[in-house]
PDB file of N, CA and C in Angstrom:
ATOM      1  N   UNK A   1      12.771  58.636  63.732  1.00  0.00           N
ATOM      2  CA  UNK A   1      14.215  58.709  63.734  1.00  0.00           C
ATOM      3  C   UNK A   1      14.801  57.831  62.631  1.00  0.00           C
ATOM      4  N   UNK A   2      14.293  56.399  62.572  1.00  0.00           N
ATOM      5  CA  UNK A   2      14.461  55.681  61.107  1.00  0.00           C
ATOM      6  C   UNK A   2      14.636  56.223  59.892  1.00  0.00           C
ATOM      7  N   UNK A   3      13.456  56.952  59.912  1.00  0.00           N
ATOM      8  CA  UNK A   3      13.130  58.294  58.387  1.00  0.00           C
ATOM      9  C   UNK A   3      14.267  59.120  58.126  1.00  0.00           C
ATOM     10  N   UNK A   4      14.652  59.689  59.430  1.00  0.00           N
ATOM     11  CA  UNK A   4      15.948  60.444  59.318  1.00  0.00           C
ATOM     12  C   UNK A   4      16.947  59.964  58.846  1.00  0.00           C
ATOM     13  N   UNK A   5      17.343  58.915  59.412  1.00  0.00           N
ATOM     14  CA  UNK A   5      18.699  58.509  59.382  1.00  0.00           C
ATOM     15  C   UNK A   5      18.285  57.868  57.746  1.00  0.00           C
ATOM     16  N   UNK A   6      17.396  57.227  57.314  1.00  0.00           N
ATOM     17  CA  UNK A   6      17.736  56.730  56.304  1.00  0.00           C
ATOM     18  C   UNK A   6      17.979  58.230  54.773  1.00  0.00           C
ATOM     19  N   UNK A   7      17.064  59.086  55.482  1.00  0.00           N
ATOM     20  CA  UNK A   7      17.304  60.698  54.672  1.00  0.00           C
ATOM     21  C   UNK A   7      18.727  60.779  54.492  1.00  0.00           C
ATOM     22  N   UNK A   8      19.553  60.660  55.048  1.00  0.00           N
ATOM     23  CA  UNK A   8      21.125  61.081  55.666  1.00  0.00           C
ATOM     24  C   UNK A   8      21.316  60.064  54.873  1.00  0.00           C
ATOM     25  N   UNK A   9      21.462  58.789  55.202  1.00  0.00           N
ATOM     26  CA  UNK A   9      21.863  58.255  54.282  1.00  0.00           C
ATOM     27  C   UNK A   9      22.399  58.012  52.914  1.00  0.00           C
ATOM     28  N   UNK A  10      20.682  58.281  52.639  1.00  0.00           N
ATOM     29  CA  UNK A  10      20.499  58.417  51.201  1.00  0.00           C
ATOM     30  C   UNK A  10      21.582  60.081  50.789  1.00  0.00           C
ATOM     31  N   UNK A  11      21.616  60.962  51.568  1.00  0.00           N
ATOM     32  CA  UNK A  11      22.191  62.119  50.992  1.00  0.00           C
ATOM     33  C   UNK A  11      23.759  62.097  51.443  1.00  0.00           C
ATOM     34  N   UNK A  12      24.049  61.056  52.084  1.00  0.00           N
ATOM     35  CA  UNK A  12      25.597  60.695  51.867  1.00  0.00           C
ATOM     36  C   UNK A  12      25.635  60.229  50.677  1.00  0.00           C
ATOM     37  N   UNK A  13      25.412  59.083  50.793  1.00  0.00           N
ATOM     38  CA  UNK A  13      25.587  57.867  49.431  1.00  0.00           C
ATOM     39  C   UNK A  13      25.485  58.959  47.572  1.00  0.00           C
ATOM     40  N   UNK A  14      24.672  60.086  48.012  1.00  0.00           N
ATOM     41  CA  UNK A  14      24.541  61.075  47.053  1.00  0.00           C
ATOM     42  C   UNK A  14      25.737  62.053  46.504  1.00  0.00           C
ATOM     43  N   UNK A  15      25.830  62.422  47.795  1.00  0.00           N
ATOM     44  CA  UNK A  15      26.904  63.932  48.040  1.00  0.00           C
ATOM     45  C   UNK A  15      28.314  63.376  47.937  1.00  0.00           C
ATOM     46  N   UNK A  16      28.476  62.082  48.691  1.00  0.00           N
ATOM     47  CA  UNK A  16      29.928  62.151  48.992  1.00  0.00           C
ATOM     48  C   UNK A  16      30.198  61.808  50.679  1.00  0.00           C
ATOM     49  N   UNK A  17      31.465  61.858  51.017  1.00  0.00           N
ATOM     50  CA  UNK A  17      31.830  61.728  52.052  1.00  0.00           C
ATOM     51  C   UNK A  17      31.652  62.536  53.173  1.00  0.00           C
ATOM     52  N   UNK A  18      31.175  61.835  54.170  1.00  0.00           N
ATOM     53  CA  UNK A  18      30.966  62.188  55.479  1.00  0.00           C
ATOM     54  C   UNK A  18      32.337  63.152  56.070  1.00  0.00           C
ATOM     55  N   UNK A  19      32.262  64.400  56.810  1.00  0.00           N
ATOM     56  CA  UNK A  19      33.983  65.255  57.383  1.00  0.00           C
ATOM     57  C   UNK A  19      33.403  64.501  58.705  1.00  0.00           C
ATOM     58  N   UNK A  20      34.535  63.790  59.357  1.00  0.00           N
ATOM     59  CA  UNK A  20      34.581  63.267  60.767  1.00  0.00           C
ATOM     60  C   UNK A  20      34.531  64.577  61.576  1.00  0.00           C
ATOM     61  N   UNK A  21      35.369  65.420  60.925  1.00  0.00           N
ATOM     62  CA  UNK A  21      35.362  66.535  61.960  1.00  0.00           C
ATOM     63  C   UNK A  21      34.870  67.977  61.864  1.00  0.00           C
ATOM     64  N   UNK A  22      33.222  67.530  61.210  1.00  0.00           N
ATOM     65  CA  UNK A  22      32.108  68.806  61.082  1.00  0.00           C
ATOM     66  C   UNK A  22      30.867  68.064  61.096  1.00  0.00           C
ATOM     67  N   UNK A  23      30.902  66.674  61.101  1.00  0.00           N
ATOM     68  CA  UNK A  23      29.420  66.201  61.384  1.00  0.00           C
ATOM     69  C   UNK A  23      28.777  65.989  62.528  1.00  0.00           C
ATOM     70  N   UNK A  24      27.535  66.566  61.971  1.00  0.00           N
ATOM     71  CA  UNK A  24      27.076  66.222  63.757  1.00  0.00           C
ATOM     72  C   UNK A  24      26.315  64.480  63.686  1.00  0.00           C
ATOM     73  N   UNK A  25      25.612  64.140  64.978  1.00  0.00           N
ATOM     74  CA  UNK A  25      25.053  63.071  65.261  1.00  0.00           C
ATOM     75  C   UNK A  25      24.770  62.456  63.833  1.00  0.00           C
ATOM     76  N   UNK A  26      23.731  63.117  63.611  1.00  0.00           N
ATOM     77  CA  UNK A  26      22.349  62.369  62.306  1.00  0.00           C
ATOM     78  C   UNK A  26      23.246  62.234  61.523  1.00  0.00           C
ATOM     79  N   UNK A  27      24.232  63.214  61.016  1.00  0.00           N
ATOM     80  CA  UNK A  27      25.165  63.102  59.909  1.00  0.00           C
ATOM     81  C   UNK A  27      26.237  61.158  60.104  1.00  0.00           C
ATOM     82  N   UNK A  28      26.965  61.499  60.851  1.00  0.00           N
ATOM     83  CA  UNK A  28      27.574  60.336  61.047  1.00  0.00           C
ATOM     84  C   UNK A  28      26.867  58.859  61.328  1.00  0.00           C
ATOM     85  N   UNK A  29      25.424  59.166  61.877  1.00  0.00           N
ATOM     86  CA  UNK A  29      24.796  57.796  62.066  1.00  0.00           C
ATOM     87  C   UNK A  29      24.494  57.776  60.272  1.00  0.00           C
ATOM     88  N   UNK A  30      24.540  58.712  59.705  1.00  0.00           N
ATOM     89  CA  UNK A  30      24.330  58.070  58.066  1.00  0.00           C
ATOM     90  C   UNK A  30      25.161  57.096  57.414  1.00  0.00           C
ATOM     91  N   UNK A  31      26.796  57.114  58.195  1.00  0.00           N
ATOM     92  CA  UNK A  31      27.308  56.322  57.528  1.00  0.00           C
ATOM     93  C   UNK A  31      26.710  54.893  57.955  1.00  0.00           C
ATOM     94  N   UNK A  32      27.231  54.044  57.233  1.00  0.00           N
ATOM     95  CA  UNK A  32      27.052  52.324  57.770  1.00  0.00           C
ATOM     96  C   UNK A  32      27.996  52.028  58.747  1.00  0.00           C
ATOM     97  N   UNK A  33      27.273  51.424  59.898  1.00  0.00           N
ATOM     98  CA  UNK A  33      27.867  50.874  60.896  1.00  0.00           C
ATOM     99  C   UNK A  33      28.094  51.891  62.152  1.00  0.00           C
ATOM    100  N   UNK A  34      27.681  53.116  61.905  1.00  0.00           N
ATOM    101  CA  UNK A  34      27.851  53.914  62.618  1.00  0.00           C
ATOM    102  C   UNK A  34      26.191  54.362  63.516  1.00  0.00           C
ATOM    103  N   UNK A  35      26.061  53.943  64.846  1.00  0.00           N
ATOM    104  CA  UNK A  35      24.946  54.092  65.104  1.00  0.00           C
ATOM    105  C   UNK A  35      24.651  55.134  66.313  1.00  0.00           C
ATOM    106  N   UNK A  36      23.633  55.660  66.971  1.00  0.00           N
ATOM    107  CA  UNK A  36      23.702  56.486  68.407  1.00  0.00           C
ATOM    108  C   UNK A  36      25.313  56.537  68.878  1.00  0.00           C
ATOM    109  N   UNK A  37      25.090  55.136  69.665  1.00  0.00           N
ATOM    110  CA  UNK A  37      26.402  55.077  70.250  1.00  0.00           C
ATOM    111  C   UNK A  37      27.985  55.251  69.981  1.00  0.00           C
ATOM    112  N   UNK A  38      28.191  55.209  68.576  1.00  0.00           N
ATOM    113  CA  UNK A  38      29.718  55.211  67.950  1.00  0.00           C
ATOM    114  C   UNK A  38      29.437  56.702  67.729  1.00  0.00           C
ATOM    115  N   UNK A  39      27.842  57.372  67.058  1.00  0.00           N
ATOM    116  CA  UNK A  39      28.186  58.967  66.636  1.00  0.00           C
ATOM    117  C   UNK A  39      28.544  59.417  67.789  1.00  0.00           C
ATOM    118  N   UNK A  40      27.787  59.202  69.251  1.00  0.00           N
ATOM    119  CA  UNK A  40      28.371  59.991  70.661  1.00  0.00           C
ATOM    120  C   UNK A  40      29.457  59.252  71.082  1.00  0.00           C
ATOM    121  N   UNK A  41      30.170  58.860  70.512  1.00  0.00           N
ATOM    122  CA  UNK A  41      31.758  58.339  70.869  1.00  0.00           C
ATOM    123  C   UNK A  41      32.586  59.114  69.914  1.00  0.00           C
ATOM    124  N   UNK A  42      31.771  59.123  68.700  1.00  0.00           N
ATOM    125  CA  UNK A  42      33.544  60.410  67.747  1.00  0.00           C
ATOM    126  C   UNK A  42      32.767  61.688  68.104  1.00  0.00           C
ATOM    127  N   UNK A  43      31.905  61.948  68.658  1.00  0.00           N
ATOM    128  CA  UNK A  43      31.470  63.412  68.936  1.00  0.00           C
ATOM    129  C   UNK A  43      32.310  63.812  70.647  1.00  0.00           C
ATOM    130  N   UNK A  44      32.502  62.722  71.259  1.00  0.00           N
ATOM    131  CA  UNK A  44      33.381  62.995  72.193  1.00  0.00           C
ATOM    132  C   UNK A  44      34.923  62.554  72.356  1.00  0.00           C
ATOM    133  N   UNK A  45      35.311  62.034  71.420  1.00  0.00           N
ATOM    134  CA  UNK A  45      36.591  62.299  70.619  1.00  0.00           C
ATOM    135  C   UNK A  45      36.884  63.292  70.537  1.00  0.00           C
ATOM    136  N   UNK A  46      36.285  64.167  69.700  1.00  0.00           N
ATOM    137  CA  UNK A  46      36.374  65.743  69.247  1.00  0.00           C
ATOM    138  C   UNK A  46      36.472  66.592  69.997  1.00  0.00           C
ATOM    139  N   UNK A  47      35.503  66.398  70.827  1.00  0.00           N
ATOM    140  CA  UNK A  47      35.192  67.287  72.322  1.00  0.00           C
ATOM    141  C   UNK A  47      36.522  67.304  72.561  1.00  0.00           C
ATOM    142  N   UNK A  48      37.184  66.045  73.444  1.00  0.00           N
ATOM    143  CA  UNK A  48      38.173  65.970  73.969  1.00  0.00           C
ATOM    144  C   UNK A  48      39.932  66.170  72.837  1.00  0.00           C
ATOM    145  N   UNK A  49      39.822  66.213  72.111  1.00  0.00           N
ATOM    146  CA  UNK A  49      40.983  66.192  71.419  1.00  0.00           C
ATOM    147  C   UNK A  49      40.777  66.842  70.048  1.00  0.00           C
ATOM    148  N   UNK A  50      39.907  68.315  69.514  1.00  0.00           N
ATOM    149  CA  UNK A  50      39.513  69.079  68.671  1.00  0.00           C
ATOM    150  C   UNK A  50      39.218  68.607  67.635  1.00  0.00           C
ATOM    151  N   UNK A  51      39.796  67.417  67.149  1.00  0.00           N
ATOM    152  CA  UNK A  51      39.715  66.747  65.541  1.00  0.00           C
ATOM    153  C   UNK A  51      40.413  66.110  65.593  1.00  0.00           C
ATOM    154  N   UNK A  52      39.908  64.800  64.328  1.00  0.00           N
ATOM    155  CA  UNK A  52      41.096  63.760  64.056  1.00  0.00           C
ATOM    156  C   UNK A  52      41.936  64.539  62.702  1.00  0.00           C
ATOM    157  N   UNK A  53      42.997  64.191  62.883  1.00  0.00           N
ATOM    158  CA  UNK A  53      44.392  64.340  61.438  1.00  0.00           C
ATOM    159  C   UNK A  53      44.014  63.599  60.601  1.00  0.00           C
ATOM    160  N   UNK A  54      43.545  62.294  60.532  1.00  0.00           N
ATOM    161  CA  UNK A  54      43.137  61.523  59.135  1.00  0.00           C
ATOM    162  C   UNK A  54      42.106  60.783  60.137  1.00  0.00           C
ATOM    163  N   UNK A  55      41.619  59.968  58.603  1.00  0.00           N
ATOM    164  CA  UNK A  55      40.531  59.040  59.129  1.00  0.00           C
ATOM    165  C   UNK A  55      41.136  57.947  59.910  1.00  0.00           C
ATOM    166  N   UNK A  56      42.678  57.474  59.688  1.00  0.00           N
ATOM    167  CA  UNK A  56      43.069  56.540  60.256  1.00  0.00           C
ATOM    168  C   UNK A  56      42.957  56.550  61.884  1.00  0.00           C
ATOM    169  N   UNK A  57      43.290  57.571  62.362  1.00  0.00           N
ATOM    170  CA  UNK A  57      42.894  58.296  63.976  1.00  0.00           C
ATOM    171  C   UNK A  57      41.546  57.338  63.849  1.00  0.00           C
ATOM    172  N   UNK A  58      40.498  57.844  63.959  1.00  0.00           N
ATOM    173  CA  UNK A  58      39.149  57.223  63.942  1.00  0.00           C
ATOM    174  C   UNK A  58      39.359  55.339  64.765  1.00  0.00           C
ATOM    175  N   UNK A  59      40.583  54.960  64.595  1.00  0.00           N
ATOM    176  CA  UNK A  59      40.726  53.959  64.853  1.00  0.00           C
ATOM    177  C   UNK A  59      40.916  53.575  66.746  1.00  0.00           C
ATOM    178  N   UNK A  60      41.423  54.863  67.084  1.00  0.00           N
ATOM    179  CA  UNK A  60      41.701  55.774  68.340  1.00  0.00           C
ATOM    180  C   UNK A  60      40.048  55.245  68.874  1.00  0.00           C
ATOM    181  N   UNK A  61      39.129  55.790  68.928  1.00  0.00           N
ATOM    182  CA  UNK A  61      37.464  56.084  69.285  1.00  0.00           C
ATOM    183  C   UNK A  61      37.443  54.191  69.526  1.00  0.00           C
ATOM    184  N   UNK A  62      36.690  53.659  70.543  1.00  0.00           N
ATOM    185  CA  UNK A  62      36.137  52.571  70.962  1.00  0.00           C
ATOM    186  C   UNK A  62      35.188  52.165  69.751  1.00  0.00           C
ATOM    187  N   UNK A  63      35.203  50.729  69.348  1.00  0.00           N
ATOM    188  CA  UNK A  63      34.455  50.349  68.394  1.00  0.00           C
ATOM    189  C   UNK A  63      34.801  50.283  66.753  1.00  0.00           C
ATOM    190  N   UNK A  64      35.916  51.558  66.408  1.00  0.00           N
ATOM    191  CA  UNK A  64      36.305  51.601  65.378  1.00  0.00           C
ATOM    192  C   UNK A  64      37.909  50.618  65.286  1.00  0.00           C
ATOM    193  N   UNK A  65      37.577  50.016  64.134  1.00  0.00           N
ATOM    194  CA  UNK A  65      39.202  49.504  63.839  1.00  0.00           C
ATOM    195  C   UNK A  65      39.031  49.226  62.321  1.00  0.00           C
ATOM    196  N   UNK A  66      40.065  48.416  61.680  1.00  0.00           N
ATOM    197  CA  UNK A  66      40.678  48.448  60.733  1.00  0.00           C
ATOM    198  C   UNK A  66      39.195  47.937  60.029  1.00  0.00           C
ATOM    199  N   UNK A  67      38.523  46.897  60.262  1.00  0.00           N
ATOM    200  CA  UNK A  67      37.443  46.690  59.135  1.00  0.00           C
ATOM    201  C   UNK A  67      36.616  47.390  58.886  1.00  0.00           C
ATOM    202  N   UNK A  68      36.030  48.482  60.397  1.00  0.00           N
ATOM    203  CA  UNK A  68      35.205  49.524  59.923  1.00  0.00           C
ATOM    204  C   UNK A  68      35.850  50.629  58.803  1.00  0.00           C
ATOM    205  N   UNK A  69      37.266  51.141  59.052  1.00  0.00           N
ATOM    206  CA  UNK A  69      37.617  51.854  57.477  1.00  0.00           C
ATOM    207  C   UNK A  69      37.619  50.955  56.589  1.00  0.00           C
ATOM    208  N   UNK A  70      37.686  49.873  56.421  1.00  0.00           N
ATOM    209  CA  UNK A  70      38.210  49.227  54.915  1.00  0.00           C
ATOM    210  C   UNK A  70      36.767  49.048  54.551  1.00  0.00           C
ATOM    211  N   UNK A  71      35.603  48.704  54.994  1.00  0.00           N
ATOM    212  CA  UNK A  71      34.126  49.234  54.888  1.00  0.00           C
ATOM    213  C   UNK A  71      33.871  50.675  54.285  1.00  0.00           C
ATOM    214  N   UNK A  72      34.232  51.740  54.853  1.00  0.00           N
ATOM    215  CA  UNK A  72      33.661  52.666  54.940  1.00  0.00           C
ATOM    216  C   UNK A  72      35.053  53.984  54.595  1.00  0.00           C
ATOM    217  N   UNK A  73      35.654  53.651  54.080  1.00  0.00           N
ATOM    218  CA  UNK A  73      37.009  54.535  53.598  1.00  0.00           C
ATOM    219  C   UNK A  73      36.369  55.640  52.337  1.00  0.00           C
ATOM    220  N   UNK A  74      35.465  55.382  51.681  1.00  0.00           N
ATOM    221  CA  UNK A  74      35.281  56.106  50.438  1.00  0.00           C
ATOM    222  C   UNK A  74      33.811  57.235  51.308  1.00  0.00           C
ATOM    223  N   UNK A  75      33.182  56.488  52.519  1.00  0.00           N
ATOM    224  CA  UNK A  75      32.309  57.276  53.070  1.00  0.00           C
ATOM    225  C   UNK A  75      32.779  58.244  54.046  1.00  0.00           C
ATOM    226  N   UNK A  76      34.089  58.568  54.088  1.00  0.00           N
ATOM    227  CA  UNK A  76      34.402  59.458  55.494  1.00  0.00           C
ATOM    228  C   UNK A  76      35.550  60.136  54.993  1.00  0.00           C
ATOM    229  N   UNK A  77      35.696  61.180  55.350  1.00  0.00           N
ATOM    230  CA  UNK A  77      36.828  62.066  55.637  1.00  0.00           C
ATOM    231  C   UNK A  77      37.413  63.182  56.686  1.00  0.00           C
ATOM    232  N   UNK A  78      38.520  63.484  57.112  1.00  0.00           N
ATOM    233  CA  UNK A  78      38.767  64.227  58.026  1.00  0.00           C
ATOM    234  C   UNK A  78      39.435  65.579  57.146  1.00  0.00           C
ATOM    235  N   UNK A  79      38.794  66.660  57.424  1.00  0.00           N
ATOM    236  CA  UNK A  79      39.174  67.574  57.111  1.00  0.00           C
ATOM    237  C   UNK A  79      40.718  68.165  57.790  1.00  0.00           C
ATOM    238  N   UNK A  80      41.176  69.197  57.466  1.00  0.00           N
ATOM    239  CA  UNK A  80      42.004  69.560  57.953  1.00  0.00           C
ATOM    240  C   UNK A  80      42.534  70.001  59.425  1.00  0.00           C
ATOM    241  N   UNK A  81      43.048  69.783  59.981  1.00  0.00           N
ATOM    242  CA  UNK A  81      42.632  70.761  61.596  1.00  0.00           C
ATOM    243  C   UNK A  81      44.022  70.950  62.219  1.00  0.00           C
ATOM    244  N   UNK A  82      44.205  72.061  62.719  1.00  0.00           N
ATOM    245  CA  UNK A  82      45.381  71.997  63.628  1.00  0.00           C
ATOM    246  C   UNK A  82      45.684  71.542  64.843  1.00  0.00           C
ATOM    247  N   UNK A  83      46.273  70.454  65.281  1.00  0.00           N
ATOM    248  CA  UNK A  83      46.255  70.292  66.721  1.00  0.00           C
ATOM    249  C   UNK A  83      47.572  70.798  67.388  1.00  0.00           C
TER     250      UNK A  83
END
């Protein structure tokens, strides 16, 4: 599982930014700071409330606040979504 996540990683840090609201598990544990437990916390975010509007939402989800974006702002994005 190490192998993986560091795969992901490496193919964030490559590609670009993580969509909060099309990644699954492995994807989001690629970012930094984001581990099991925070990916099955914005994966049930979603569940419950279809998508975040910006990354700032993200702040909404247990665990996330202002230092995890100012960390990780250039690694994440929320795509578009209608709520």
């Amino acid at each position: 599982m190490k192998l993986l996540s560091l795969l992901i990683m490496g193919a964030v840090l490559s590609f670009g930014a993580v969509d909060i609201n099309k990644a699954d598990k492995a994807e989001l544990m690629g970012i930094k700071g984001i581990g099991e437990a925070k990916a099955n916390a914005i994966l049930e975010y979603r569940k419950a409330n279809d998508c975040f509007s910006n990354i700032e939402e993200l702040k909404e989800v247990k665990g996330f606040g202002e230092r995890f974006l100012e960390k990780n702002r250039d690694a994440i994005t929320a795509s578009s979504c209608s709520k």
